[in-house]
Protein backbone atom coordinates (compact mmCIF):
# COMPACT_ATOMS: atom_id res chain seq x y z
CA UNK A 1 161.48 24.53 125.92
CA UNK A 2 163.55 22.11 123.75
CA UNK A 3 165.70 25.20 122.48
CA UNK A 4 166.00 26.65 126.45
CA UNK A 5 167.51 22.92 126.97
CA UNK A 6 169.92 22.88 123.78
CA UNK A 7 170.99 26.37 125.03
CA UNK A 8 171.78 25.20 128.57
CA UNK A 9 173.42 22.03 127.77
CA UNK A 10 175.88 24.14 124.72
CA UNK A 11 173.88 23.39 121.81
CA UNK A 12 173.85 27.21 120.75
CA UNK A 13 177.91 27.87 120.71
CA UNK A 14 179.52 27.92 118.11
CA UNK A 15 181.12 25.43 116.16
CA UNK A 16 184.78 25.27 115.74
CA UNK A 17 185.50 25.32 113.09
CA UNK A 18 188.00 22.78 111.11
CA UNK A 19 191.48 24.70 110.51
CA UNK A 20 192.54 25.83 106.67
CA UNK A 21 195.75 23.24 106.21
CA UNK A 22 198.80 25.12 105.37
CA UNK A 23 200.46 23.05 102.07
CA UNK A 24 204.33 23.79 101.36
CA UNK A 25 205.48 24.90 97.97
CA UNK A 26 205.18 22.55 95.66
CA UNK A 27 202.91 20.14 97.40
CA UNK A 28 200.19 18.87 94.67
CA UNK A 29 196.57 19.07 95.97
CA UNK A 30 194.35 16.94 94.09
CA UNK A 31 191.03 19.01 93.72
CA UNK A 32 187.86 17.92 92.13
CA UNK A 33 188.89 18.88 88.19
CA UNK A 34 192.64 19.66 88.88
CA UNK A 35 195.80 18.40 90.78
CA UNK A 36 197.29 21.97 91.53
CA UNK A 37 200.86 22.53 92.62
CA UNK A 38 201.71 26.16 94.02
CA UNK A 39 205.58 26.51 92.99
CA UNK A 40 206.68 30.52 94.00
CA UNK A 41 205.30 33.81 93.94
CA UNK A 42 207.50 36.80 92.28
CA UNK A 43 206.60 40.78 91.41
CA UNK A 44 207.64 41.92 88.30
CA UNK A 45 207.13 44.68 85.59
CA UNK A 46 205.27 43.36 82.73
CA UNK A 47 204.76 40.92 80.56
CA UNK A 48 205.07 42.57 77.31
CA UNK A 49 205.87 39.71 74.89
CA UNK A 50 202.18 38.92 76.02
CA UNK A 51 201.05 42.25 76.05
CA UNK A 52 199.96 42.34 79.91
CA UNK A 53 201.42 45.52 81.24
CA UNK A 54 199.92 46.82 84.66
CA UNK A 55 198.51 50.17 84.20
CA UNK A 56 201.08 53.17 85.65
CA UNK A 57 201.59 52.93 89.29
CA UNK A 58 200.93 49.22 89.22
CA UNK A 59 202.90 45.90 88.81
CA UNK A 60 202.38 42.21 88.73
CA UNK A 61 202.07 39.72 91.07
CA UNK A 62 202.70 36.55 89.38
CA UNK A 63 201.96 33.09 90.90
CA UNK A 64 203.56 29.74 89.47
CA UNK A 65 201.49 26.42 89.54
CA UNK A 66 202.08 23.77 88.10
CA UNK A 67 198.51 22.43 87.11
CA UNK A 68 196.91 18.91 85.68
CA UNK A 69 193.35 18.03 84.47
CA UNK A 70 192.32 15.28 86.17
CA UNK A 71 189.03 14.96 84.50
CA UNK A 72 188.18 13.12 81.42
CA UNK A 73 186.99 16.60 79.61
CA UNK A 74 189.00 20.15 79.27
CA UNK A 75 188.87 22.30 81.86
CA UNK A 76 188.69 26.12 81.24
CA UNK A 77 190.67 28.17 83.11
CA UNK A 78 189.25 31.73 83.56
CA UNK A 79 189.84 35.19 84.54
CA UNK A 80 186.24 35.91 84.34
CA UNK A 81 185.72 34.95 87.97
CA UNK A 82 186.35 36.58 91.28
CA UNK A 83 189.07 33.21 91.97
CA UNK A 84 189.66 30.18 89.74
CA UNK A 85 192.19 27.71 91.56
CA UNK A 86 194.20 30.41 93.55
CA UNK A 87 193.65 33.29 95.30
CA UNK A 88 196.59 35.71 97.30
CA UNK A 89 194.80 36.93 100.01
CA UNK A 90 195.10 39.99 102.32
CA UNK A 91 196.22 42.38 99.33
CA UNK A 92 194.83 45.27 97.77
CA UNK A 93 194.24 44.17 93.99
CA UNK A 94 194.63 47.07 91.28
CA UNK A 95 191.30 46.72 89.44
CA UNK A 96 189.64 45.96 92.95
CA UNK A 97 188.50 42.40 91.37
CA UNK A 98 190.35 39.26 92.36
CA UNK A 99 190.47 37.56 89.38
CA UNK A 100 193.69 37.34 87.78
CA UNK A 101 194.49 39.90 84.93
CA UNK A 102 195.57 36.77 82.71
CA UNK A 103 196.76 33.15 83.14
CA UNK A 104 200.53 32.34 80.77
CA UNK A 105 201.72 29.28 79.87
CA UNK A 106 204.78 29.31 81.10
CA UNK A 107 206.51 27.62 78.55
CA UNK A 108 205.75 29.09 75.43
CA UNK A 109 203.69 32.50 76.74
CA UNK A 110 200.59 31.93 75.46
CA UNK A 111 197.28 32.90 77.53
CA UNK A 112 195.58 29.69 78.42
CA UNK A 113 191.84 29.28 78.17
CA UNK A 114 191.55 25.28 78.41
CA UNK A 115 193.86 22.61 80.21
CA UNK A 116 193.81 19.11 78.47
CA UNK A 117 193.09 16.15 80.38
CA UNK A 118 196.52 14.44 81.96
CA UNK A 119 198.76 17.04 80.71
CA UNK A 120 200.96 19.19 83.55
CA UNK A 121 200.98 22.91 82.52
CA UNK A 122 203.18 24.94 84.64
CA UNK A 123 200.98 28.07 84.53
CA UNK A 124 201.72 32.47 85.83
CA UNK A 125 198.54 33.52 87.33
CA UNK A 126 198.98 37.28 87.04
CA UNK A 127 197.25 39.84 89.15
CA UNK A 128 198.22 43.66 88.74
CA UNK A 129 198.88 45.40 92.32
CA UNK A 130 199.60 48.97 93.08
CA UNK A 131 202.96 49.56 93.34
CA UNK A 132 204.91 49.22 96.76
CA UNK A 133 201.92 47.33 97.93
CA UNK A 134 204.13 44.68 98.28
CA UNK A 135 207.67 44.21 98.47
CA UNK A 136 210.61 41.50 97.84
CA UNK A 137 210.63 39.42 101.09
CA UNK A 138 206.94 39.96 102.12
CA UNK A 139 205.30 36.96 103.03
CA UNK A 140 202.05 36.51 101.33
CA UNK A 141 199.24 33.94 101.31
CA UNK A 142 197.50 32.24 98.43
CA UNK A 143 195.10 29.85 99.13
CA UNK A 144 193.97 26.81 97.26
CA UNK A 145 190.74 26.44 95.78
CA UNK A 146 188.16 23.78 94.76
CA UNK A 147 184.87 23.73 94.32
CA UNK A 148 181.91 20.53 94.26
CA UNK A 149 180.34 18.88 91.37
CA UNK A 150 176.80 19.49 91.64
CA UNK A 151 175.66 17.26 89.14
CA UNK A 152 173.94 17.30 85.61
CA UNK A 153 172.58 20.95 84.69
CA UNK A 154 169.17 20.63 83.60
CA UNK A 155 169.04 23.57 80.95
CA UNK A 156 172.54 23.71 79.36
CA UNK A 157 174.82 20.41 78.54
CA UNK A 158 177.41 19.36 81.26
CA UNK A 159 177.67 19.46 84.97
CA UNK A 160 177.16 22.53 87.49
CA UNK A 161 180.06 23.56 90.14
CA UNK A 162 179.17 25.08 93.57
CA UNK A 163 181.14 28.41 94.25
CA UNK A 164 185.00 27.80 94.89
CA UNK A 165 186.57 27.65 98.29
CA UNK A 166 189.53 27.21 100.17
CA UNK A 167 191.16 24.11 100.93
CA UNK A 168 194.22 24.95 102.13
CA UNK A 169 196.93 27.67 101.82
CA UNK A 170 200.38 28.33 100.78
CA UNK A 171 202.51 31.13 102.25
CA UNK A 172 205.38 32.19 99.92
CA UNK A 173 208.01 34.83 100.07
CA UNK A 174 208.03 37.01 97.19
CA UNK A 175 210.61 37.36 94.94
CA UNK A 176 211.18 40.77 93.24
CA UNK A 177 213.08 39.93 90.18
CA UNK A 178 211.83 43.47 87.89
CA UNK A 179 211.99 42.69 84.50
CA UNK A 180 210.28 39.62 84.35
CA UNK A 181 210.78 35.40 86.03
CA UNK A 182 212.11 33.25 83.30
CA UNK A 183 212.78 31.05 86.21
């Protein structure tokens, strides 16, 4: 009876829910670990000072953030997982995995594995695309992740994360500079 009532008064629709907030380029969001600052999104060959070239018939979407630790410990930046801080949406990725292929330092071209608490590291996320999947000019989507601190693990030493999500989006148009962004 109490459900018939909820159903009659509206109880059963559906929530709306709250809209994804649209950030411009170059607007910091301060997430749980990191303050992350989406600069531009280009195409380009390769990489091959850091040895990652897309396989044949592919290329490389490249994604420029500027990125700070905000915690008091390093935080490890990974391509191990399906999205870690960014994510382009509505593309077909190479591999079929959206994890990027690697993560540069832009400055000196290393891959990075660990960001340092309070230092800004302008970073290429790199994901390998098939070739005329996109195009210079197409508008494309990346959206902003975070994820929640679900406290002290009881097994292993140091905190557990829920699953990312999005917290917002940028839409950029791509840049198809070829041989590579020095920027």
């Amino acid at each position: 009876m109490l459900l018939g009532l909820s159903a009659v008064l509206g109880g059963l629709n559906d929530v709306a829910a709250d809209p994804i907030p649209e950030f411009e380029a170059g607007e910091p969001y301060a997430a749980l670990q990191l303050t992350i600052t989406p600069e531009r999104a280009s195409l380009i060959d390769g990489f091959p000072e850091q040895s990652v070239m897309p396989a044949d018939g592919n290329r490389l979407l490249v994604v420029v953030a500027t990125v700070t630790n905000t915690s008091p410990d390093p935080v490890r930046i990974t391509t191990l997982r399906p999205a870690d801080s960014l994510l382009p949406v509505g593309i077909d990725f190479a591999d079929g995995f959206t994890g990027p292929t690697a993560v540069i330092v832009f400055d000196d071209g290393t891959q990075v594995s660990t960001v340092q608490p309070d230092v800004p590291v302008k970073l290429a996320y790199v994901w390998e695309v098939p070739t005329g999947s996109l195009a210079d000019g197409d508008e494309l989507r990346v959206d902003v992740l975070d994820r929640e601190n679900l406290g002290e693990a009881a097994i292993y030493y140091g905190d557990r994360f829920s699953d990312f999500h999005t917290v917002g989006y940028v839409t950029f148009t791509l840049n198809d500079v070829g041989a590579g962004d020095n920027g």
